[in-house]
C-alpha atoms as a PDB file:
ATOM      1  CA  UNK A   1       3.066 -10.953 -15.157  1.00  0.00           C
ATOM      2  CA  UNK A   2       0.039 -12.584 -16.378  1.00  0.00           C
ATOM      3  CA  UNK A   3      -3.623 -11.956 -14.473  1.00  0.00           C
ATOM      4  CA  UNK A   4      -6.238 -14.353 -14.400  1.00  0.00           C
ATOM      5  CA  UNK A   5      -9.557 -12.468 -14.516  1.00  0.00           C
ATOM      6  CA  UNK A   6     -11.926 -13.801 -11.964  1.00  0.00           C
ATOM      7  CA  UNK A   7     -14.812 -15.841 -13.152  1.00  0.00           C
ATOM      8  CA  UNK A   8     -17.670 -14.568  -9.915  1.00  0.00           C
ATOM      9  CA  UNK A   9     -19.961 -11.683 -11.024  1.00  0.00           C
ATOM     10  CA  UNK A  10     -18.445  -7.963 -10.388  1.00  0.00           C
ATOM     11  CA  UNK A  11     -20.999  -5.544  -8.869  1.00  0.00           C
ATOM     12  CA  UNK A  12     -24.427  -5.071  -9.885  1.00  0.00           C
ATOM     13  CA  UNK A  13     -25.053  -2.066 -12.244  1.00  0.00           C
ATOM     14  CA  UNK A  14     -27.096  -0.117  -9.022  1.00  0.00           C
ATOM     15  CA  UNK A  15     -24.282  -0.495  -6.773  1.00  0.00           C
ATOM     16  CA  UNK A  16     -21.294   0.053  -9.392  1.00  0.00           C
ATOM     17  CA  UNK A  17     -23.016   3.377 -10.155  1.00  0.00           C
ATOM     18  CA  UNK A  18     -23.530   4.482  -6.937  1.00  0.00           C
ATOM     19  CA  UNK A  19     -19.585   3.925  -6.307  1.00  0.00           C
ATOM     20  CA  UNK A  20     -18.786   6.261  -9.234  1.00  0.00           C
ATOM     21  CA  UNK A  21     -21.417   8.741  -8.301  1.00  0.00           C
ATOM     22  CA  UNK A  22     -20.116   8.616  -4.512  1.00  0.00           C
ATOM     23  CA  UNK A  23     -16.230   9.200  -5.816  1.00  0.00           C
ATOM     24  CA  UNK A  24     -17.131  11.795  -8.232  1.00  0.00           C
ATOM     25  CA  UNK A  25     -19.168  13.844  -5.313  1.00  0.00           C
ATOM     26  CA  UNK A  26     -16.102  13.647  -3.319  1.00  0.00           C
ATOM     27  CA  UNK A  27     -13.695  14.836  -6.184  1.00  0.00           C
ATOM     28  CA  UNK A  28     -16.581  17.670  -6.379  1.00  0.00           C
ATOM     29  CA  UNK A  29     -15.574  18.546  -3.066  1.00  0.00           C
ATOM     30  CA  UNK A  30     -11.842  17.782  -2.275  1.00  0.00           C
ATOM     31  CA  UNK A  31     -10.893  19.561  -5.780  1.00  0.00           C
ATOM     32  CA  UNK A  32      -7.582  18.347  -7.389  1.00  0.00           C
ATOM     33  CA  UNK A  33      -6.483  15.597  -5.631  1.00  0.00           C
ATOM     34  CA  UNK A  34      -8.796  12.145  -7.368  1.00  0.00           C
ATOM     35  CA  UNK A  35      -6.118   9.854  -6.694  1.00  0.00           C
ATOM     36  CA  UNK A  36      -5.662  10.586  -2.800  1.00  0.00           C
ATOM     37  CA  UNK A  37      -9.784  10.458  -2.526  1.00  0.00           C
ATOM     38  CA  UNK A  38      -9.057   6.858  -4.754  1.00  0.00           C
ATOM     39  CA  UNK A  39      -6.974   6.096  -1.588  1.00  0.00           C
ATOM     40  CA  UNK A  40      -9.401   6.802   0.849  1.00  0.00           C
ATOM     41  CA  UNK A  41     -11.991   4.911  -1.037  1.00  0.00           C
ATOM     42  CA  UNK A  42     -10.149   2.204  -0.779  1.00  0.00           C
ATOM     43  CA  UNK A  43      -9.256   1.917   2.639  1.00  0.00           C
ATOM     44  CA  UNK A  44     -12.966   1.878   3.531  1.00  0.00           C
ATOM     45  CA  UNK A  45     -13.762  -0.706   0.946  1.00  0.00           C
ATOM     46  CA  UNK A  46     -10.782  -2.459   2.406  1.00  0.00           C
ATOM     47  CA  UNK A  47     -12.578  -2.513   6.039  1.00  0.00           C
ATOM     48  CA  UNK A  48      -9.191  -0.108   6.791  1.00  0.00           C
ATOM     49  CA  UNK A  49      -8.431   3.055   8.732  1.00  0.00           C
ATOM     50  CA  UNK A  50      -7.183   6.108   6.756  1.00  0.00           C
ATOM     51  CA  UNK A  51      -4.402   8.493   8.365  1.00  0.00           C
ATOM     52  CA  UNK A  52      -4.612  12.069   6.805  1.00  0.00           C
ATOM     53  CA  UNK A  53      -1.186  13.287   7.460  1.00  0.00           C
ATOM     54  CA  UNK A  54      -0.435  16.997   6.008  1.00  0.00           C
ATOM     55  CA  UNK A  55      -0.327  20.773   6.959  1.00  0.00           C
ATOM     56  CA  UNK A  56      -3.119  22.733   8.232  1.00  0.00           C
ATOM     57  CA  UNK A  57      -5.716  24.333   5.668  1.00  0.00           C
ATOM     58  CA  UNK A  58      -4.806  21.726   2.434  1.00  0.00           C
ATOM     59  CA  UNK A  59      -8.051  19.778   3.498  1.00  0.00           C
ATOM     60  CA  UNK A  60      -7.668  16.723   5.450  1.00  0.00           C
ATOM     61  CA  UNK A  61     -10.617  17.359   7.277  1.00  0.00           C
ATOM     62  CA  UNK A  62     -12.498  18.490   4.457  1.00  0.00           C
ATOM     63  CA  UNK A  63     -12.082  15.129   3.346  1.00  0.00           C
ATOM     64  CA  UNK A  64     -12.914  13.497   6.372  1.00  0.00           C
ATOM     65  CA  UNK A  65     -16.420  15.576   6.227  1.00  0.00           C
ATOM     66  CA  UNK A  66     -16.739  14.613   2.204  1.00  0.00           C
ATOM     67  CA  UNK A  67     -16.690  11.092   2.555  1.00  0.00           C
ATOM     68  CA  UNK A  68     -18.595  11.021   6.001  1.00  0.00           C
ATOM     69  CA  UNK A  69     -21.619  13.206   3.716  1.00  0.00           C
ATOM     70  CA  UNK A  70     -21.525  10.889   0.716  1.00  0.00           C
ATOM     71  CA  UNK A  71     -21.350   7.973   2.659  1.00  0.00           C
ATOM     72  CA  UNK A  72     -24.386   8.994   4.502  1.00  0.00           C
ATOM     73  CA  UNK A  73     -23.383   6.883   7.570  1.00  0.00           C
ATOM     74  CA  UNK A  74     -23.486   7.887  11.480  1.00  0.00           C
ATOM     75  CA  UNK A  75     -20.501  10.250  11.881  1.00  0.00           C
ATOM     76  CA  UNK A  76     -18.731  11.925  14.846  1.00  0.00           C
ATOM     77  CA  UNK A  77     -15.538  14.089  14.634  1.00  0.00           C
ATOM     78  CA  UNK A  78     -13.420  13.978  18.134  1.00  0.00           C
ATOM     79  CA  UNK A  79     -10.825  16.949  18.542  1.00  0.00           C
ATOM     80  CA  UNK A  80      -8.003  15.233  20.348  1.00  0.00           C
ATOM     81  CA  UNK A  81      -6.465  17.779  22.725  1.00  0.00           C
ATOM     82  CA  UNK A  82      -3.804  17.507  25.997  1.00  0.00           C
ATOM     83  CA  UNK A  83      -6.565  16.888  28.126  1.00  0.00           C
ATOM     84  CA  UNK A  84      -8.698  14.190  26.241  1.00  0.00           C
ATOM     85  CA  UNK A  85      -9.179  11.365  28.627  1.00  0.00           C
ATOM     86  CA  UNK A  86     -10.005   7.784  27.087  1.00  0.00           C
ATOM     87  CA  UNK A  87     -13.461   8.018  28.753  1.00  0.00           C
ATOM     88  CA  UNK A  88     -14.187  11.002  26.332  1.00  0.00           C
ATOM     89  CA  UNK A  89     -13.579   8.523  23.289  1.00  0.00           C
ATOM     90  CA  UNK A  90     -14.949   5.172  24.727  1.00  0.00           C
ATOM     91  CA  UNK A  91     -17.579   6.072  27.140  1.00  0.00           C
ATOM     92  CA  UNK A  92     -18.126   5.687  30.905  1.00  0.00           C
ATOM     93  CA  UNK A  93     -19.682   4.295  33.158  1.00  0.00           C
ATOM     94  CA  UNK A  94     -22.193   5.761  35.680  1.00  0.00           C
ATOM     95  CA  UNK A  95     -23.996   4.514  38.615  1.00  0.00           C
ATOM     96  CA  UNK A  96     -27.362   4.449  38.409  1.00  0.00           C
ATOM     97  CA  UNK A  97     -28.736   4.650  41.968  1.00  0.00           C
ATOM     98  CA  UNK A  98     -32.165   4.061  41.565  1.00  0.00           C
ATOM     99  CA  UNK A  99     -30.835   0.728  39.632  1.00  0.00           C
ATOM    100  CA  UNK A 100     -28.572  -0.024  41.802  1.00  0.00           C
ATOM    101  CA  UNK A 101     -25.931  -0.531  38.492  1.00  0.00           C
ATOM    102  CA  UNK A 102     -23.763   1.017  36.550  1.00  0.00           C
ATOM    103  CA  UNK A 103     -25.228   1.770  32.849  1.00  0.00           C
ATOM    104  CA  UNK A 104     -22.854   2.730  30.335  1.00  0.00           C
ATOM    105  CA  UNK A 105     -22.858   5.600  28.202  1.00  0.00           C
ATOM    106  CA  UNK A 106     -21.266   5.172  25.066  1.00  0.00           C
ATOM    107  CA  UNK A 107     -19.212   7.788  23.789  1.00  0.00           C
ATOM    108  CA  UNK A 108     -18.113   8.987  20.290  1.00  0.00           C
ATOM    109  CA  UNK A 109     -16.787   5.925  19.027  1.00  0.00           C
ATOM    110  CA  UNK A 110     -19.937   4.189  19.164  1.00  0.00           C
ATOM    111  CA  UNK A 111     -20.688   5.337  15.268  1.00  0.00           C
ATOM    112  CA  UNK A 112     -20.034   4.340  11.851  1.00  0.00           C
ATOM    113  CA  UNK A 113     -17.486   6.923  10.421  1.00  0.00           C
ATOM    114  CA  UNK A 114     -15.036   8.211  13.090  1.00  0.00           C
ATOM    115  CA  UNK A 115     -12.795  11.443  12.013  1.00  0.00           C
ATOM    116  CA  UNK A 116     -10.137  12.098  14.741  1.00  0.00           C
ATOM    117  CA  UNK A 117      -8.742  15.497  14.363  1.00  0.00           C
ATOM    118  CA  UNK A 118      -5.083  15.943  15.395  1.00  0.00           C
ATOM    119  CA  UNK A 119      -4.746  12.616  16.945  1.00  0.00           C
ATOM    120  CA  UNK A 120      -1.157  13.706  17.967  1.00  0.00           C
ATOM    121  CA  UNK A 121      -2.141  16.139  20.432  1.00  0.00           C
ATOM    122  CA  UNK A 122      -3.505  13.473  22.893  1.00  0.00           C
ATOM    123  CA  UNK A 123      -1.380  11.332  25.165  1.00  0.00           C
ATOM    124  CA  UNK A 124      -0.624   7.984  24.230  1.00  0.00           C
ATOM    125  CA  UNK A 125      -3.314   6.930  26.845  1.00  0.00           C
ATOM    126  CA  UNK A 126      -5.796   8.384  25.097  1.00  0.00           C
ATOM    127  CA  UNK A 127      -4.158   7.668  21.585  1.00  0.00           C
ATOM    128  CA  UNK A 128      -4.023   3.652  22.675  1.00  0.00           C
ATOM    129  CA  UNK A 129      -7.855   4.080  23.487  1.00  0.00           C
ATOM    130  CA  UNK A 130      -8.628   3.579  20.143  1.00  0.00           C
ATOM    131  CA  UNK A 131      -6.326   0.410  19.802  1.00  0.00           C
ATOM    132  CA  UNK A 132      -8.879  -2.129  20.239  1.00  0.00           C
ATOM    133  CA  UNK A 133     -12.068  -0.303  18.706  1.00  0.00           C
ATOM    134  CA  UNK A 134     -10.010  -0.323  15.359  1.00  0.00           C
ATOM    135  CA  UNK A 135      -8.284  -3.645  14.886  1.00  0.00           C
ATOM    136  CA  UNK A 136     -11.348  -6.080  16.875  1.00  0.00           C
ATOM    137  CA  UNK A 137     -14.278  -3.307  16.015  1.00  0.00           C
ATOM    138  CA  UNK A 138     -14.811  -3.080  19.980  1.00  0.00           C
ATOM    139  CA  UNK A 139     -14.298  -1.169  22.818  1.00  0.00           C
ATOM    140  CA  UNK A 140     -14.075  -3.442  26.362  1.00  0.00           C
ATOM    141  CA  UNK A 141     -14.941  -1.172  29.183  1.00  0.00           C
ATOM    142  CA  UNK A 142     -15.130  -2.654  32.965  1.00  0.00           C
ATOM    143  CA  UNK A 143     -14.684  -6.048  32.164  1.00  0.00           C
ATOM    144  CA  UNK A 144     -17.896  -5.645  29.572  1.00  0.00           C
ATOM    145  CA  UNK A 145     -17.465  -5.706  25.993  1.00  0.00           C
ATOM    146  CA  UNK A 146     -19.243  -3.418  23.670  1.00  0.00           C
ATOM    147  CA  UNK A 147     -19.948  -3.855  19.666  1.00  0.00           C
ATOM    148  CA  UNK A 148     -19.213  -1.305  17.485  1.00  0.00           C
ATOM    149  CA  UNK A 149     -21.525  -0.257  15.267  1.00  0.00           C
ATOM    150  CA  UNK A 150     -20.808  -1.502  11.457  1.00  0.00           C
ATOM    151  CA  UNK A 151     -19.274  -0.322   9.215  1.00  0.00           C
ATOM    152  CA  UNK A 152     -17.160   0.973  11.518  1.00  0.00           C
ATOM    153  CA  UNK A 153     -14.344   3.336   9.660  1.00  0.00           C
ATOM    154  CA  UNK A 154     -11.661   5.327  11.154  1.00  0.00           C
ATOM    155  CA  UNK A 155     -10.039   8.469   9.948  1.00  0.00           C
ATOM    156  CA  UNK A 156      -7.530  10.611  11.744  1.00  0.00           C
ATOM    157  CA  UNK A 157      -5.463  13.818  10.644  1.00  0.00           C
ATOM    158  CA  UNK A 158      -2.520  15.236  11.971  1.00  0.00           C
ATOM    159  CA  UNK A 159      -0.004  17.726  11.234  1.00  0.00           C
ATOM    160  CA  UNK A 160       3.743  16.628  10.553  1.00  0.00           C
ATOM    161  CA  UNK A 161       5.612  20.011  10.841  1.00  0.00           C
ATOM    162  CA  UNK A 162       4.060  21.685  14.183  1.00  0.00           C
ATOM    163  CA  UNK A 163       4.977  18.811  16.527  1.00  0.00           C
ATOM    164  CA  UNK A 164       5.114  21.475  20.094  1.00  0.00           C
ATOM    165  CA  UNK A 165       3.065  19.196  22.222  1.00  0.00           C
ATOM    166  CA  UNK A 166       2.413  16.252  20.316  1.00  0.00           C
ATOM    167  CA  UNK A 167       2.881  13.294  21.108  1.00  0.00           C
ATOM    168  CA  UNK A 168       4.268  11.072  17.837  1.00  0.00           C
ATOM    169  CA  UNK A 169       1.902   7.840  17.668  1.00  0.00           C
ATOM    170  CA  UNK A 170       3.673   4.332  18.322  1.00  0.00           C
ATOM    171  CA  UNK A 171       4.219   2.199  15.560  1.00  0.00           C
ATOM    172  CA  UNK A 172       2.084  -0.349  17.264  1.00  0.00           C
ATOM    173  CA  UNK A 173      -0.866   2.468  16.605  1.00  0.00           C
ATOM    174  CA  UNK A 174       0.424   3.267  13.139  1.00  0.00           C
ATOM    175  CA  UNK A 175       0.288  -0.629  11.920  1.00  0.00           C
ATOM    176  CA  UNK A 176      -3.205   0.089  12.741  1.00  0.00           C
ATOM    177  CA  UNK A 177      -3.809   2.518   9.819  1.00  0.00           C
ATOM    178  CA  UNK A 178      -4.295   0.264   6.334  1.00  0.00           C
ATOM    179  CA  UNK A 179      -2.941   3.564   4.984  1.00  0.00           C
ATOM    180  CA  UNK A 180      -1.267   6.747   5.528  1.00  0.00           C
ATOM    181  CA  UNK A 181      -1.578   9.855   2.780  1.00  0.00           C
ATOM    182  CA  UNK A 182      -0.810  13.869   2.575  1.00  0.00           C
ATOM    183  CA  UNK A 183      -2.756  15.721   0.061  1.00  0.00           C
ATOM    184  CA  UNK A 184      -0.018  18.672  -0.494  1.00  0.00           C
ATOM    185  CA  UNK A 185      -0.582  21.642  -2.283  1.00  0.00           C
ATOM    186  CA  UNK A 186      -3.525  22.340  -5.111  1.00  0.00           C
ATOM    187  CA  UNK A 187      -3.068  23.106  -8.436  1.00  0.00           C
ATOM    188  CA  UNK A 188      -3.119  26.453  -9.640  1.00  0.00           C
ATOM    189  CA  UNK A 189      -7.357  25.703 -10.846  1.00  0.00           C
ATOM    190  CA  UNK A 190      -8.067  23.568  -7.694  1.00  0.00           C
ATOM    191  CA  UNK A 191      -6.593  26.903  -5.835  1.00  0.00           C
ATOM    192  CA  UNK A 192      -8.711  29.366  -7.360  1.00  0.00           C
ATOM    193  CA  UNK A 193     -12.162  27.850  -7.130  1.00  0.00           C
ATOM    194  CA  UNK A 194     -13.113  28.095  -3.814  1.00  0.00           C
ATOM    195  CA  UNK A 195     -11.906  31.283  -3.514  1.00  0.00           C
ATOM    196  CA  UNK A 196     -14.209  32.685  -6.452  1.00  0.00           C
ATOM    197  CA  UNK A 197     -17.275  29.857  -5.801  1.00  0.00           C
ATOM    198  CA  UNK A 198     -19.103  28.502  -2.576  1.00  0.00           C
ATOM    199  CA  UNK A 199     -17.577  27.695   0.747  1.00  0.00           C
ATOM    200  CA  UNK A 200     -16.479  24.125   0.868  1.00  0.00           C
ATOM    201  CA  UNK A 201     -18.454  23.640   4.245  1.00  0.00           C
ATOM    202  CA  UNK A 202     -21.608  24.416   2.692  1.00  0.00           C
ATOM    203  CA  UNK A 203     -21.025  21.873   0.174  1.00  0.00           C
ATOM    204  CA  UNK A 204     -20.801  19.409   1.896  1.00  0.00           C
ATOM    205  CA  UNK A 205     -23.694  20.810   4.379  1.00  0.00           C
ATOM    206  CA  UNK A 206     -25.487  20.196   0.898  1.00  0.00           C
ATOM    207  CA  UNK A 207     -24.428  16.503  -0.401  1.00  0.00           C
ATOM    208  CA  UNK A 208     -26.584  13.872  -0.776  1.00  0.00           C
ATOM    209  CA  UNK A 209     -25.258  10.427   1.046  1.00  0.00           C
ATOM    210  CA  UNK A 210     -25.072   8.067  -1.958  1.00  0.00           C
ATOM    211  CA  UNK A 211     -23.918   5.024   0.006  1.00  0.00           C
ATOM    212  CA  UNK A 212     -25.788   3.337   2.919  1.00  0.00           C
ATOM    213  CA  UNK A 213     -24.307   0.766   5.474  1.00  0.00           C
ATOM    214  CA  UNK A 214     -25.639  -2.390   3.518  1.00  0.00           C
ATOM    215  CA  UNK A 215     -23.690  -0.794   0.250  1.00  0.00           C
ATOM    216  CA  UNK A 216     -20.572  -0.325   2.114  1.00  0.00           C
ATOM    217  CA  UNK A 217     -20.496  -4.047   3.402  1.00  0.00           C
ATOM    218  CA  UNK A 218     -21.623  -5.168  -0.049  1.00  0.00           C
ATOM    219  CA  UNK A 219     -18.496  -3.535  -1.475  1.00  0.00           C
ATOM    220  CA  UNK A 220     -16.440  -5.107   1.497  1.00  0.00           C
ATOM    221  CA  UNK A 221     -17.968  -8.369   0.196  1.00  0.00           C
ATOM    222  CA  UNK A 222     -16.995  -7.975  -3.810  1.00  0.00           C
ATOM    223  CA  UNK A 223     -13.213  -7.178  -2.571  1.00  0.00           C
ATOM    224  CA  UNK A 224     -13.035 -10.543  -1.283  1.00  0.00           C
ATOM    225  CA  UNK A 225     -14.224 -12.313  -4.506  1.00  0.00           C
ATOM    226  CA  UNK A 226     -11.047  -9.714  -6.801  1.00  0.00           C
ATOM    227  CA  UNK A 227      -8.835 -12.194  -8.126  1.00  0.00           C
ATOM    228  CA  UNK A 228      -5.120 -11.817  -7.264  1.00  0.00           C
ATOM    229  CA  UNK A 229      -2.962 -14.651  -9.286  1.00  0.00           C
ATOM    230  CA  UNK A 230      -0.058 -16.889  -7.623  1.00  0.00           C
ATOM    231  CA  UNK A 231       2.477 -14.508  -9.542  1.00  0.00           C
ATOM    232  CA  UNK A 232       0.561 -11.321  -7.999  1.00  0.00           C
ATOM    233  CA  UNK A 233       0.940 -12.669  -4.640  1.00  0.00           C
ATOM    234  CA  UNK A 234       4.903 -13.578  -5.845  1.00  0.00           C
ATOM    235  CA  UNK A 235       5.202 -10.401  -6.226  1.00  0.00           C
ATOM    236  CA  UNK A 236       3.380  -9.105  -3.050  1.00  0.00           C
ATOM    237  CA  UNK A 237       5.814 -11.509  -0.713  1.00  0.00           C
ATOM    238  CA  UNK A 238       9.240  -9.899  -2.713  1.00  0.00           C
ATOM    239  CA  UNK A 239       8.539  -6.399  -1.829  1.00  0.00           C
ATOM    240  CA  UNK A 240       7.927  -7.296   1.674  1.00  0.00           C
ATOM    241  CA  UNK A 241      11.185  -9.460   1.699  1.00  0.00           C
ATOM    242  CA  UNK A 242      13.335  -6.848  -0.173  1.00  0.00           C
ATOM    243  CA  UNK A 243      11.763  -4.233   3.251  1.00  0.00           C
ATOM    244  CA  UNK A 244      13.253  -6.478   5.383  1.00  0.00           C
ATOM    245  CA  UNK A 245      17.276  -6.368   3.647  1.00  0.00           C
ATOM    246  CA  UNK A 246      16.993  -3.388   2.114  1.00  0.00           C
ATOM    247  CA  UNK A 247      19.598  -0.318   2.898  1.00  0.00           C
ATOM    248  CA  UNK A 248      18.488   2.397   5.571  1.00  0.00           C
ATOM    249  CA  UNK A 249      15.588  -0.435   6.669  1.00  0.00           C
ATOM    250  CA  UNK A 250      15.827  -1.118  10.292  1.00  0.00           C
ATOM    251  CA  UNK A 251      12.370  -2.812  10.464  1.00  0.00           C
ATOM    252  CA  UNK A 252      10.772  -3.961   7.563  1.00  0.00           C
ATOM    253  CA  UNK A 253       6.791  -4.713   6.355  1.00  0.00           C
ATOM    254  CA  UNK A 254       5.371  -7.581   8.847  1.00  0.00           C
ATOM    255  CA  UNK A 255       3.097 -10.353   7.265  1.00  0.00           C
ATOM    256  CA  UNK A 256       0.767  -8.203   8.849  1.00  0.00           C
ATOM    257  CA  UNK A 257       1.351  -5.477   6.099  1.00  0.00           C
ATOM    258  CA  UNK A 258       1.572  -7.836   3.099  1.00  0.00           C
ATOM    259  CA  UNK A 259      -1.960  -8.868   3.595  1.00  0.00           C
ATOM    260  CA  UNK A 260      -3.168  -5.050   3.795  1.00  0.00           C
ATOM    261  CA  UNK A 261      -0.836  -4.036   0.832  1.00  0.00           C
ATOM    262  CA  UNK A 262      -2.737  -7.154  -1.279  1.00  0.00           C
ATOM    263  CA  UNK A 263      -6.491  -6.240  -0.067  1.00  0.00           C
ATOM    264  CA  UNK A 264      -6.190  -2.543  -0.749  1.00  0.00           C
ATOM    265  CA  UNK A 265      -4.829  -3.659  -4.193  1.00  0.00           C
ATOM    266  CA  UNK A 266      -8.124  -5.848  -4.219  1.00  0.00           C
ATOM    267  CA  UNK A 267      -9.857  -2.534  -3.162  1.00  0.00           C
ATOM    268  CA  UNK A 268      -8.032  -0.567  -6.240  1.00  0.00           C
ATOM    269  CA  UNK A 269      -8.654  -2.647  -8.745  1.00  0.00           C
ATOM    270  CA  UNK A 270     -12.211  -2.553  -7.979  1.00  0.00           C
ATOM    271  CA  UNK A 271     -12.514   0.800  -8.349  1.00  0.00           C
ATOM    272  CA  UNK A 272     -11.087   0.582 -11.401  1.00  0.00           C
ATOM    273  CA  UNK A 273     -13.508  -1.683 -12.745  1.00  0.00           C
ATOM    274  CA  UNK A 274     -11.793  -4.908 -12.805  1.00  0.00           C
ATOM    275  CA  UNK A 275     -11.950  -8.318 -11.553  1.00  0.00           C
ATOM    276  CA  UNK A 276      -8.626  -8.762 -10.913  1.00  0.00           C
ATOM    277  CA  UNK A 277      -5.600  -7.086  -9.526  1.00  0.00           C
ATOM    278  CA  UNK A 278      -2.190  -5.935 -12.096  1.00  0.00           C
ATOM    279  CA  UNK A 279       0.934  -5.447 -10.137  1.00  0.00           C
ATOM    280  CA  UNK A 280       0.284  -1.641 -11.083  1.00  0.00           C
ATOM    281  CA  UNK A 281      -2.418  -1.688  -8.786  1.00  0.00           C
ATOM    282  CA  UNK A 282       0.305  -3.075  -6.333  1.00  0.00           C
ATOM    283  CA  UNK A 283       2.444  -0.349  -7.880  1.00  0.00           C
ATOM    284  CA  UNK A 284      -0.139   2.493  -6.950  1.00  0.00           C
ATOM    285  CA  UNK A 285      -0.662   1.765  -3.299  1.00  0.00           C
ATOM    286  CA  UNK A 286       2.715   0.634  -1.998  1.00  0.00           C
ATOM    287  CA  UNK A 287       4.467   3.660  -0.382  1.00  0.00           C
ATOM    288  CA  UNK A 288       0.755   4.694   1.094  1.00  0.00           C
ATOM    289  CA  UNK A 289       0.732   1.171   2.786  1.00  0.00           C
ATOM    290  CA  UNK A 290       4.329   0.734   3.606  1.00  0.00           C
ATOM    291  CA  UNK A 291       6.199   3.668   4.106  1.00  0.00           C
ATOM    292  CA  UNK A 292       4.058   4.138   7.982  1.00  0.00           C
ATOM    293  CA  UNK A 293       5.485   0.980   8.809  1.00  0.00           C
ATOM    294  CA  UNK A 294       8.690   0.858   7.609  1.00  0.00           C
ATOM    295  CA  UNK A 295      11.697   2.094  10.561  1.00  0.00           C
ATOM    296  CA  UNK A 296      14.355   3.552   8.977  1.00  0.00           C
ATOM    297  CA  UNK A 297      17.675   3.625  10.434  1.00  0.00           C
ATOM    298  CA  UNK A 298      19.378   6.557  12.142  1.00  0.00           C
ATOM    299  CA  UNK A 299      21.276   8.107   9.550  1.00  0.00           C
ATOM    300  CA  UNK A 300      19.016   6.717   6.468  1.00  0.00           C
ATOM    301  CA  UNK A 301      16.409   8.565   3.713  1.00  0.00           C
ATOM    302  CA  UNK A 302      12.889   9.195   5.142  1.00  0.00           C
ATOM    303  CA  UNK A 303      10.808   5.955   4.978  1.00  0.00           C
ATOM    304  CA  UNK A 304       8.807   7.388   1.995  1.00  0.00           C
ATOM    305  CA  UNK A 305      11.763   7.786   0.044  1.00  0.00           C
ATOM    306  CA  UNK A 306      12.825   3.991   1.544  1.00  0.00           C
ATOM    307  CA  UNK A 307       9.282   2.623   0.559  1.00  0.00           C
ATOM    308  CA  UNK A 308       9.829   4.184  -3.679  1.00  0.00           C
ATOM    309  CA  UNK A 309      13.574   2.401  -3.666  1.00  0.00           C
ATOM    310  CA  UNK A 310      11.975  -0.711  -2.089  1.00  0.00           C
ATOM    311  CA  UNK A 311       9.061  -0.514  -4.900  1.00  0.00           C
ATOM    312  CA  UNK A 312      12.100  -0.090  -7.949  1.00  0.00           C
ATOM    313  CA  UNK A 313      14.415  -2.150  -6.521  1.00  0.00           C
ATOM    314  CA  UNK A 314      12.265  -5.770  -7.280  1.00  0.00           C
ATOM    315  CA  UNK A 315      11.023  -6.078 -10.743  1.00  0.00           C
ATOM    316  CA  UNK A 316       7.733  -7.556 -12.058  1.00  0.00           C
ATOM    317  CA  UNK A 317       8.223 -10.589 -13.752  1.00  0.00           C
END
C-alpha cells in the first residue's frame, strides 16, 4: 500500500518539541511501558477518552496523574464508589433564597483532565452520568445546559479480575472510550527502580506541565490535516467488514468505530513524526480500538484475541 505524504505544514519546531519533551516526562514516570503512554497520547490528541483497564498497583493511576502533571491542565480525580450519586459528578443545583433561584454548582466534571478511578464500582446511574459530558463535551442539568471546559479529556481505570460489586459498564458506555489498554507487568529494570529511587508520587508532585490548553487543541488541529490515502481508508473499511463476519463475532465494529480506529491512526502517525498514516499505524492501534467494542459470542475466544485474528485475517494490499 502506497501513502501519499501530505503537502500542509507538520507542527512548528516549539510545539513538536514540547510533544517529545511531554512523552518523554511521562515515560520518566510510568517506567517500561512507552508504547501504552504512545496510546494514551494519542487518545488525547485524538479529542478521545482513555480506559485504563488492569490490576491494582501496575499503575493506571499513576498514569492518569503523569499525563494530568505534564499536561499542566485543570485536573480532578473522582473515586467512583456504591454510593456515588450523579450529582457528585455533574453538580447540583441549590436554591438560593435570597435570589429567589436556583444557582448551580458545578461539580468535578467541570475541568479539563478527568481521571475516574474504578468506574465499575458505581451504578450504572452514576456510570451513564458521564454519557453526555464525554461524547457532546456537556453536562445538561434541569433543563439547562452547561459547557465543559476545553480540552476536556476523560480517563477511567478499573480492575478486570475483582469484579465483587461492580457493576460491568454497558457497551453503549464502552463505545464511548476511543480506546481501551492494560499496562501488565514491568520488566525486571522498570521493577527495580522505584523500589531503590524516589516515590513515584513525588515525581510527579515535581513535573513541570509542558503542554497548555492552546497546545493541546493545536495538536487536535494538525491531526486533522495527517493524510490518510483512498487505499488506507480501503483498508480501514475491510477490517471493520471482516468484524462484522468473522467467527466468534456476535457484534462487530460500527461506522462509529472505523472513524476512531482512522483518527487515532492520524494521532499515531503524528507522534511518529509523519504526515501521513502507513497501515502499520492502523496495525498498532487496532485491538486497543476494537477489541472494547467487539461482542463475542457465547462460547467464542475473548474479544482481544477476536480483535488480533480480525487484524491477520485481511491483508494489506
Amino acid at each position: 500500500m502506497s501513502a501519499i505524504p501530505s503537502t500542509r505544514p507538520m507542527l512548528s519546531e516549539g510545539l513538536a518539541d514540547a510533544l517529545k519533551r511531554a512523552q518523554a516526562q511521562v515515560n520518566a514516570l510510568v517506567l517500561g511501558k512507552t508504547h501504552e503512554v504512545r496510546l494514551a497520547f494519542v487518545a488525547l490528541l485524538s479529542d478521545g477518552h482513555l480506559l485504563i483497564e488492569d490490576l491494582p498497583g501496575l499503575g493506571k493511576t499513576t498514569l492518569a496523574h503523569a499525563l494530568a502533571a505534564t499536561l499542566g491542565l485543570g485536573f480532578q480525580r473522582v473515586q467512583f464508589t456504591s454510593d456515588l450519586l450523579p450529582a457528585d459528578v455533574l453538580g447540583v443545583s441549590v436554591y438560593d433564597a435570597q435570589a429567589r433561584a436556583f444557582t448551580f454548582h458545578p461539580g468535578p466534571v467541570f475541568t479539563n483532565v478527568l481521571l475516574a478511578d474504578e468506574i465499575n464500582r458505581a451504578p450504572p446511574r452514576t456510570q451513564s452520568a458521564l454519557l453526555e459530558a464525554m461524547a457532546e463535551h456537556q453536562v445538561t442539568l434541569d433543563g439547562a445546559t452547561h459547557a465543559l471546559p476545553t480540552p476536556f479529556f476523560v480517563i477511567a481505570t478499573q480492575n478486570p479480575v475483582d469484579l465483587s460489586g461492580t457493576y460491568p459498564l454497558p457497551d453503549s458506555q464502552l463505545d464511548r472510550f476511543l480506546l481501551r489498554l492494560a499496562l501488565g507487568y514491568p520488566n525486571p529494570a522498570s521493577d527495580r527502580e522505584p523500589l531503590a529511587g524516589s516515590d513515584r508520587r513525588t515525581l510527579i508532585a515535581q513535573a513541570l506541565p509542558l503542554l497548555s490548553a492552546e497546545d493541546v487543541l493545536a495538536l487536535r488541529a494538525a491531526v486533522n490535516d495527517v493524510h490518510a490515502s483512498d487505499a488506507l481508508i480501503d483498508y480501514v473499511q475491510a477490517l471493520l467488514s471482516r468484524s462484522r463476519q468473522h467467527p466468534g463475532v456476535r457484534v462487530g465494529l460500527s461506522p462509529r468505530a472505523g472513524i476512531a480506529l482512522l483518527r487515532a491512526a492520524r494521532a499515531y502517525a503524528l507522534l511518529l513524526g509523519r504526515s501521513h498514516v502507513l497501515p502499520e499505524d492502523v496495525q498498532a492501534l487496532f485491538a486497543a480500538v476494537a477489541a472494547h467494542r467487539l461482542v463475542p459470542e457465547a462460547e467464542a475466544a475473548s474479544a482481544s484475541v477476536l480483535a488480533k485474528a480480525i487484524l491477520h485475517a485481511v491483508p494489506v494490499d
